[in-house]
Each structure stands twice: as structure tokens, then as C-alpha cells.
C-alpha atoms as a PDB file:
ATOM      1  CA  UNK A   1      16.091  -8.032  -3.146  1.00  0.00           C
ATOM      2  CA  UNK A   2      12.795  -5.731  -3.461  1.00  0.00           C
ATOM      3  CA  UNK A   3      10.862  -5.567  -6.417  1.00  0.00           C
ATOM      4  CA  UNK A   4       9.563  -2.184  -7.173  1.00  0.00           C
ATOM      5  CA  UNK A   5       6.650  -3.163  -9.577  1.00  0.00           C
ATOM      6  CA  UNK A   6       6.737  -0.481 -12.362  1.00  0.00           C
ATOM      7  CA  UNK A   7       3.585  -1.127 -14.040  1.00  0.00           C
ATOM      8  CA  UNK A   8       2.985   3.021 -16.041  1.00  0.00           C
ATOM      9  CA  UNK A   9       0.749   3.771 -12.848  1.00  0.00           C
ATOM     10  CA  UNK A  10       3.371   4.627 -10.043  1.00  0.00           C
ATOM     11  CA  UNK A  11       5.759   8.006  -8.410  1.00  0.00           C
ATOM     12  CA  UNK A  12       8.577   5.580  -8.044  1.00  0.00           C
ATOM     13  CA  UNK A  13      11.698   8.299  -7.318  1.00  0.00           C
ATOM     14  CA  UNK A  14      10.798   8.986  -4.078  1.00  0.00           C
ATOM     15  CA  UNK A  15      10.365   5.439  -3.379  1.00  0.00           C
ATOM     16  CA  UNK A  16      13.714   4.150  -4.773  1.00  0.00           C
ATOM     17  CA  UNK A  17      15.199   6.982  -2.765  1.00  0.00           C
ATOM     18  CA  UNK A  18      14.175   5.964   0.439  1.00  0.00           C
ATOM     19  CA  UNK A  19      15.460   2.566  -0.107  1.00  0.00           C
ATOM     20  CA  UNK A  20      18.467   3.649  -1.614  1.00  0.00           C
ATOM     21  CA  UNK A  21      18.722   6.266   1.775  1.00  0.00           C
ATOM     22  CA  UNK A  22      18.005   2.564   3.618  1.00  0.00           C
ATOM     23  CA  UNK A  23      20.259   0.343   1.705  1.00  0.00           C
ATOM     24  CA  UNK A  24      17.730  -2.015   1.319  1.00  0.00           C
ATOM     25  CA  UNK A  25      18.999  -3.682  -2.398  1.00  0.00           C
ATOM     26  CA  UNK A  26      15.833  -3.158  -4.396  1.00  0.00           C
ATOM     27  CA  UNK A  27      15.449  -3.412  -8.753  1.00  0.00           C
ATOM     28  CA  UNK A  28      12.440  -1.544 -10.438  1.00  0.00           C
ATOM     29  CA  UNK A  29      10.758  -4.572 -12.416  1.00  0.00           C
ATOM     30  CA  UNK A  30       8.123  -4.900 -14.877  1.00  0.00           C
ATOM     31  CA  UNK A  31       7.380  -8.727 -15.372  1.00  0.00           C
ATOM     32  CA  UNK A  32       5.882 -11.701 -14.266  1.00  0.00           C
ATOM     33  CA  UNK A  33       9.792 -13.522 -14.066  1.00  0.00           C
ATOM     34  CA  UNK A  34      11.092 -10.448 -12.222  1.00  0.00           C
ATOM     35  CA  UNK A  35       8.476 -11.030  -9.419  1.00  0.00           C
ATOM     36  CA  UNK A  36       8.957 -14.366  -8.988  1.00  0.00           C
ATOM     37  CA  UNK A  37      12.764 -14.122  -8.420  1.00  0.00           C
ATOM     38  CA  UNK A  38      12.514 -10.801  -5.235  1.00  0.00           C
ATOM     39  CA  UNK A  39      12.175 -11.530  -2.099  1.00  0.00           C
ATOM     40  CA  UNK A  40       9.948  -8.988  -1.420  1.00  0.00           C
ATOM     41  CA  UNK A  41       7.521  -6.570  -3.766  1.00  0.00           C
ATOM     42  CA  UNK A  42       6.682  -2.854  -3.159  1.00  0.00           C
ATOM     43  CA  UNK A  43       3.759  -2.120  -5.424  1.00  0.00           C
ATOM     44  CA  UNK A  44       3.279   1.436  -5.504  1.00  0.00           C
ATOM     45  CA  UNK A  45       0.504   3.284  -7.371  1.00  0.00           C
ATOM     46  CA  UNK A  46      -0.911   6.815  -8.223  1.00  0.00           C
ATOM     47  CA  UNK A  47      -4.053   7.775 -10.148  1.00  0.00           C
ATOM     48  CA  UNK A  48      -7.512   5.735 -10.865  1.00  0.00           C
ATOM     49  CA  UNK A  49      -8.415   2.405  -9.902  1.00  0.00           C
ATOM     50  CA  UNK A  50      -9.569   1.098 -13.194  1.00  0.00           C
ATOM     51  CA  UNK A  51      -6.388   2.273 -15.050  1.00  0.00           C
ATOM     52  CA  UNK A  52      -4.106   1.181 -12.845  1.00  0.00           C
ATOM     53  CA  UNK A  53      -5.896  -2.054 -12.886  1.00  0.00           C
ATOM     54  CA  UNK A  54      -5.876  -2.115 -16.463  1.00  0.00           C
ATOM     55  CA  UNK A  55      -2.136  -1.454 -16.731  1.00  0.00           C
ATOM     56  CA  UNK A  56      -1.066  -4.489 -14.495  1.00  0.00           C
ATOM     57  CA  UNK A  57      -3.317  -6.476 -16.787  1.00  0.00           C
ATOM     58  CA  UNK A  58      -2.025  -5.303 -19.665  1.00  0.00           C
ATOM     59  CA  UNK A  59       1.811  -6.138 -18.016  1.00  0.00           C
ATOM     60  CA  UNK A  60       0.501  -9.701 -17.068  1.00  0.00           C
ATOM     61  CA  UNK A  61       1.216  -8.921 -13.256  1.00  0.00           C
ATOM     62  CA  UNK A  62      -2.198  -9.690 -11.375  1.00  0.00           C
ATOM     63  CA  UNK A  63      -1.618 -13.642 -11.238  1.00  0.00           C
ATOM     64  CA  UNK A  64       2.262 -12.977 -10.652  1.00  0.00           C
ATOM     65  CA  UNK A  65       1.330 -11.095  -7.626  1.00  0.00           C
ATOM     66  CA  UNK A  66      -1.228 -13.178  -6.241  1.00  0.00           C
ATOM     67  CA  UNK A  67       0.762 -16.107  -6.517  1.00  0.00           C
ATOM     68  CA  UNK A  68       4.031 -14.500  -4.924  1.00  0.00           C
ATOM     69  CA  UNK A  69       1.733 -12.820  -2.471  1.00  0.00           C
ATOM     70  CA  UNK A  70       1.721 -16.296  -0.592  1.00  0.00           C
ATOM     71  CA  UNK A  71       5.338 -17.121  -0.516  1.00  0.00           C
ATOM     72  CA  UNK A  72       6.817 -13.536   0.300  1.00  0.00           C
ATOM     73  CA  UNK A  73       6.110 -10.059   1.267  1.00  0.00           C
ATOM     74  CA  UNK A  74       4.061  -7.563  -0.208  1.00  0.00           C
ATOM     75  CA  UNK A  75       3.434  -4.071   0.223  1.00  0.00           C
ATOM     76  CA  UNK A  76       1.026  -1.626  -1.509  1.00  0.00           C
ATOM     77  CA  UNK A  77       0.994   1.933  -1.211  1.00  0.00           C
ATOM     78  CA  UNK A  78      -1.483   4.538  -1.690  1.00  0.00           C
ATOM     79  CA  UNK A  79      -3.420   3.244  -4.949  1.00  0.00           C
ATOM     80  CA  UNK A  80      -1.363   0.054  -4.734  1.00  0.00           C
ATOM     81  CA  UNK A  81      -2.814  -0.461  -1.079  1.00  0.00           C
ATOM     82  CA  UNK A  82      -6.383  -0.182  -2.709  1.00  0.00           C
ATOM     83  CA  UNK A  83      -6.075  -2.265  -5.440  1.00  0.00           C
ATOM     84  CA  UNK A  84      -5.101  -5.174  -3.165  1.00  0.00           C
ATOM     85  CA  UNK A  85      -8.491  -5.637  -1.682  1.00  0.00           C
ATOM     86  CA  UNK A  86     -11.739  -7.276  -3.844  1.00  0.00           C
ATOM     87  CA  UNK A  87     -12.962  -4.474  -5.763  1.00  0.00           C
ATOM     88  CA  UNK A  88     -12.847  -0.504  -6.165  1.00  0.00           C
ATOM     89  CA  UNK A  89     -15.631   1.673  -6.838  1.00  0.00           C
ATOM     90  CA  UNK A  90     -14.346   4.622  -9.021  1.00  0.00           C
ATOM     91  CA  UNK A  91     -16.059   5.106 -11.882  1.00  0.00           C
ATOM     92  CA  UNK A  92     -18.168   2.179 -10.796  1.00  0.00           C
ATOM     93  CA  UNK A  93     -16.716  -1.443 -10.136  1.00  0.00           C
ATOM     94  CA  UNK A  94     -13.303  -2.679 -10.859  1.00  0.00           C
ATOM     95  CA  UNK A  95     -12.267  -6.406 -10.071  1.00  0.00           C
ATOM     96  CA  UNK A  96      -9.158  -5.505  -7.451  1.00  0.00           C
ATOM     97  CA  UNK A  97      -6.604  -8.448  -6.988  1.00  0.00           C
ATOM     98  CA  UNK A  98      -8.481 -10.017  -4.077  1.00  0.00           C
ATOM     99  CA  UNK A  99      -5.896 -10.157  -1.744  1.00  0.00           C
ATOM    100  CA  UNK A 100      -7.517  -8.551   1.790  1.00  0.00           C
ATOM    101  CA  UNK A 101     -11.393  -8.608   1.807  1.00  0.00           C
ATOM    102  CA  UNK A 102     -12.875  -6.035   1.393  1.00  0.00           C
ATOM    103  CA  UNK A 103     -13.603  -3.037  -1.106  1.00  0.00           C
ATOM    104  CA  UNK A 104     -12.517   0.952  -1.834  1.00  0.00           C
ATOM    105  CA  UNK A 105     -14.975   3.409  -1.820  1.00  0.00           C
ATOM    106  CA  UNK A 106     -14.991   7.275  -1.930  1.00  0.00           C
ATOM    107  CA  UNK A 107     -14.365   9.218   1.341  1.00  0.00           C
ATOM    108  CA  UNK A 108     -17.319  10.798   2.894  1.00  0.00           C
ATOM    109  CA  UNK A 109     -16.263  13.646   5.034  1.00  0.00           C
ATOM    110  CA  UNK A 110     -18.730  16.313   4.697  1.00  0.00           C
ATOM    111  CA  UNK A 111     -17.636  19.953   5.598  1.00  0.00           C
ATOM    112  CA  UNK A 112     -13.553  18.711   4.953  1.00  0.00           C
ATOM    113  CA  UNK A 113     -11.462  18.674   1.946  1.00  0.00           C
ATOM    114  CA  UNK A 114     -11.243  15.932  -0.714  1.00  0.00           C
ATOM    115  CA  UNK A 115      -8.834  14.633  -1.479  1.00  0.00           C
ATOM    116  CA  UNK A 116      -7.845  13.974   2.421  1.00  0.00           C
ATOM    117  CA  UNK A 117      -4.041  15.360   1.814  1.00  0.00           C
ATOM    118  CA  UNK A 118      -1.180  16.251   4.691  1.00  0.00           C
ATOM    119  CA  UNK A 119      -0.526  14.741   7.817  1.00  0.00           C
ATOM    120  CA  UNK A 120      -2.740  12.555   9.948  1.00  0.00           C
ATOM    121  CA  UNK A 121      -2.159  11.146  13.511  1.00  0.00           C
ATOM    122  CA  UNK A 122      -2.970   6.845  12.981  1.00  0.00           C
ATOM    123  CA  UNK A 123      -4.035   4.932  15.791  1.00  0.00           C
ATOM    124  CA  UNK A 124      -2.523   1.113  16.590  1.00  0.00           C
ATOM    125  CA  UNK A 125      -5.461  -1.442  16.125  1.00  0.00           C
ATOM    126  CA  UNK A 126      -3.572  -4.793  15.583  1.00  0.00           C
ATOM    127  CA  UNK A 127       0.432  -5.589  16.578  1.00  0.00           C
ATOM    128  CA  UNK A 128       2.435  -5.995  13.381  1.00  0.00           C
ATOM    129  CA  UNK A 129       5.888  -6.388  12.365  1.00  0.00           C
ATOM    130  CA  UNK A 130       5.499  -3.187  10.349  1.00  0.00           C
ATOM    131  CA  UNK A 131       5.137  -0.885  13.316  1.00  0.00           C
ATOM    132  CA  UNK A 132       7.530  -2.030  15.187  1.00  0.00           C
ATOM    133  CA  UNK A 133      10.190   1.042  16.884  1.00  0.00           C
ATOM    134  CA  UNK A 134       6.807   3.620  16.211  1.00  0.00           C
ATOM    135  CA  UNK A 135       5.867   5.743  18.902  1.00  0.00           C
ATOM    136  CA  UNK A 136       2.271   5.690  19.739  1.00  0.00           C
ATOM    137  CA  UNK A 137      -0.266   8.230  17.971  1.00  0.00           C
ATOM    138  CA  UNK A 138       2.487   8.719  14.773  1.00  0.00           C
ATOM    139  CA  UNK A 139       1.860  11.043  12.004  1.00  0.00           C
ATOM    140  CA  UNK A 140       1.977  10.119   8.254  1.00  0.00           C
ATOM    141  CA  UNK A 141       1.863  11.626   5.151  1.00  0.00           C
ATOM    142  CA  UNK A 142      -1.986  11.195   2.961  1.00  0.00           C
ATOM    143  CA  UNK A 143      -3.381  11.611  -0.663  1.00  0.00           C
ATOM    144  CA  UNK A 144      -5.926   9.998  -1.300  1.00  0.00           C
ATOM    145  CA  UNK A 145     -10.173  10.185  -1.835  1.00  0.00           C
ATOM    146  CA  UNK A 146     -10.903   6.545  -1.584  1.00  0.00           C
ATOM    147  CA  UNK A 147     -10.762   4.716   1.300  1.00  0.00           C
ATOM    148  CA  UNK A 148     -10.549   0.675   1.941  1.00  0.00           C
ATOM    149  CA  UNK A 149     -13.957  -0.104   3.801  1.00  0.00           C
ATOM    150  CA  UNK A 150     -12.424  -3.938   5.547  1.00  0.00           C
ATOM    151  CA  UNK A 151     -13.120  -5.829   8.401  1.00  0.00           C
ATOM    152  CA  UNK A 152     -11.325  -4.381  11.526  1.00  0.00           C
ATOM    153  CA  UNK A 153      -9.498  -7.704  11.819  1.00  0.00           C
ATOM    154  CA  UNK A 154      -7.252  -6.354   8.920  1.00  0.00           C
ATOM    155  CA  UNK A 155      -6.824  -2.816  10.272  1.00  0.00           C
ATOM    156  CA  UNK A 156      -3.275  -2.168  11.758  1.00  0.00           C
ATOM    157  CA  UNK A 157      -3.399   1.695  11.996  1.00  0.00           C
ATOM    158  CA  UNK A 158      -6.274   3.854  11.312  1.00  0.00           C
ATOM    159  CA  UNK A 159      -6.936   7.466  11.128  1.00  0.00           C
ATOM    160  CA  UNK A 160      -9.746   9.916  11.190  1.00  0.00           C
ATOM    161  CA  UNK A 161     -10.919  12.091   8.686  1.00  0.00           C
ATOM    162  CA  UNK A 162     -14.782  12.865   8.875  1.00  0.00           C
ATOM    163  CA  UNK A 163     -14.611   8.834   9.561  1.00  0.00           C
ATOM    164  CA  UNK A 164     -12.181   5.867   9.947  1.00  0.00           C
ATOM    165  CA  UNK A 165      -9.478   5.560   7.167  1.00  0.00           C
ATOM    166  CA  UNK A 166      -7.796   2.290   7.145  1.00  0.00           C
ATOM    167  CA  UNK A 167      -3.808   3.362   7.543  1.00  0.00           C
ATOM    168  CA  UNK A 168      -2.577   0.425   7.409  1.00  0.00           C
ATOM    169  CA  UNK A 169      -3.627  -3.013   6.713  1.00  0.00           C
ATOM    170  CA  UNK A 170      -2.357  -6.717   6.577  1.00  0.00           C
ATOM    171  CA  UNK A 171      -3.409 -10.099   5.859  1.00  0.00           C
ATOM    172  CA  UNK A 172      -0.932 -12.380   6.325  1.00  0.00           C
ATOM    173  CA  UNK A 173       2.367 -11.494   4.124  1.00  0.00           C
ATOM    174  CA  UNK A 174      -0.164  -8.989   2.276  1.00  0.00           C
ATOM    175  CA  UNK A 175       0.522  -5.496   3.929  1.00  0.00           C
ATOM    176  CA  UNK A 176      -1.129  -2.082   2.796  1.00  0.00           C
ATOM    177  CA  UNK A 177       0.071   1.246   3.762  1.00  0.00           C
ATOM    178  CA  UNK A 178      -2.937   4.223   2.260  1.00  0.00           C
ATOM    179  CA  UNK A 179       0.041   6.931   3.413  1.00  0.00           C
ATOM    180  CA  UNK A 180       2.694   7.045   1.996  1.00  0.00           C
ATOM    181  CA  UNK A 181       5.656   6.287   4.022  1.00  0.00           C
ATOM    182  CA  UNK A 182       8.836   7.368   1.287  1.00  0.00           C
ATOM    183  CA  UNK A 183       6.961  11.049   2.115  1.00  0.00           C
ATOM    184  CA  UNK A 184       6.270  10.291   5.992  1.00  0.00           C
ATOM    185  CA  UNK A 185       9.551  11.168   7.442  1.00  0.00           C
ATOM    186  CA  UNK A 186      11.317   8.807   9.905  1.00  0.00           C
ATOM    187  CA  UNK A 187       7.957   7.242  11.196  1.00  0.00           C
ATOM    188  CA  UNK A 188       7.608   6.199   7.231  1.00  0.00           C
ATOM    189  CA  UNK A 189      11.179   4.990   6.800  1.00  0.00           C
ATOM    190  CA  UNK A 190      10.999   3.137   9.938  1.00  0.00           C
ATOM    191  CA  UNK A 191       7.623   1.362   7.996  1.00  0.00           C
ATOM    192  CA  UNK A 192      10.019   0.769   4.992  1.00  0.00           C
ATOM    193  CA  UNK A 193      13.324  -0.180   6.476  1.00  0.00           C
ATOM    194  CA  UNK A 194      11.062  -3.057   9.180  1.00  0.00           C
ATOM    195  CA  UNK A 195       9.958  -4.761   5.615  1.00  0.00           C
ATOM    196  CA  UNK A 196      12.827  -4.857   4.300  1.00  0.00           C
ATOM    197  CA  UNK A 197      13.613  -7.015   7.781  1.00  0.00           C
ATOM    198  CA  UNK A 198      10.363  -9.232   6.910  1.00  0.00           C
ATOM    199  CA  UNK A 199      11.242 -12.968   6.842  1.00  0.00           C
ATOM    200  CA  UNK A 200       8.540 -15.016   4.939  1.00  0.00           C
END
């Protein structure tokens, strides 16, 4: 069973489509109790770093997902990617959940468009059990203005957009996808439908 972690801060009906298009079993959840009984969490996430920090405070669910970050699979998307790392930068510093080093800051691209938003071509940079059955060079669907800045031993796809943007990330059972892959087509349900395959 997937969590969905439903926390005020997420799009989750595209989401929950895809996985119901997948039939992967998955059950939106708010609490700590819900966490700890999935086999895997999706933590999905739209907006501003500091609220949607707030908001899983306020729910109780930043120790819950640090602690079943070490027993089972976890993947953020978009904001939920971001928050995973050490600390965020919008609207100046906000304590992230610590679980990839590292920190978000803004995109500088000058002479392009923020908020980086369509299609981008991602690059392989580390083998992954998230990529697997991708062709090389795939296109996925971006939103975003803040970027993870990491250590390129975390990096498992990157893009370019007036300079590297971490695609997609992973330390350990801790996975990050800054696209998001419910709106990437069969390249993103291929992402989706290989973690709900993950084994611990």
C-alpha cells in the first residue's frame, strides 16, 4: 500500500489517478499512524517552502517521515522533492526534513522564464531503480523556481535550464523527482509504476 501524504499543501488528483491508471493500491493519509502502517509514501507538494513546512508540522508528520524514511520508500515530488533536503531558502531559511544533503535555492537563469515550466530533456547521472525501462535523454514535465543545489553523488537525472536542475535525486530509500511524473506521460508513469515495484 502507498501512502499519499495529504498534508493542505499538495495537487493530489492527478496523482491518485495515475496510480489508480497503474493499479498500484494506494490510501490518501494524513497521520503519523497512517505512515507507519504503508509500505511506501508519495509526498507530493505545491506552493512555498515555509508553508508547506509549516503544515506537516502542524499534522505531526516530519518525525513520522524521517523515521519511515529508513525502513521503506519514499518519494517527493515537486515541492515535496525540495523539502526533503536540509533547508530551503524562500523567503529566507526554512529547516527542510534533512533527508538528502543539501539545500533549495532560487533558479538563476538569466534571459529565460521563471518559473522553469514545460518539458525538459534529463540526463542519466547515477543508475537507479527508478529509471529503469527509460530511454536515454527522456522528457518530463517542470514547475518549479527553486532548485535543489546537492552533491552530484545524489543526482540521478538532471536537466538544463540556464544551469543544472537536479531531476531526480536519491539517497538511499529517499527518492526525489523536481518533475512531476503523474503529468510526464509514459516516461513519468514508468517513474511511478517502478516504485511501486521498490522492495525495501
Amino acid at each position: 500500500m502507498i501512502a499519499v501524504v495529504d498534508y493542505g499543501a499538495g495537487n493530489l488528483f492527478s496523482l491518485c489517478n495515475s496510480l489508480e491508471y497503474l493499479k498500484l493500491p494506494y490510501s490518501v493519509v494524513s497521520t503519523p499512524e497512517a505512515l507507519d502502517r504503508a509500505d511506501r509514501i508519495l509526498l507530493p507538494g505545491v506552493g512555498a517552502f515555509p508553508d508547506a513546512m509549516g503544515k506537516l508540522r502542524q499534522a505531526d508528520l516530519c518525525e513520522a517521515l524521517r523515521r519511515n524514511s529508513r525502513e521503506k520508500p519514499l518519494l517527493g515530488i515537486c515541492l515535496g522533492m525540495q523539502m526533503l533536503f536540509e533547508e530551503g531558502t524562500e523567503f529566507g531559511r526554512t529547516e527542510g526534513l534533512g533527508l538528502i544533503p543539501g539545500r533549495v535555492v532560487k533558479i538563476e537563469a538569466p534571459g529565460l522564464r521563471i518559473p522553469h515550466m514545460g518539458w525538459n530533456q534529463t540526463e542519466q547521472r547515477q543508475p537507479s531503480a527508478l529509471t529503469e525501462g527509460l530511454r536515454a535523454g527522456e522528457y518530463f514535465y517542470f514547475v518549479h523556481s527553486y532548485r535543489a543545489e546537492t552533491s552530484g553523488e545524489y543526482i540521478v537525472l538532471a536537466a538544463e535550464y540556464g544551469e543544472e536542475i537536479p531531476a531526480l535525486v536519491q539517497n538511499g530509500l529517499v527518492y526525489g523527482a523536481q518533475f512531476h511524473p503523474e503529468k510526464s506521460s509514459e516516461a513519468g508513469l514508468q517513474i511511478l509504476r517502478n516504485f511501486g515495484g521498490l522492495t525495501r
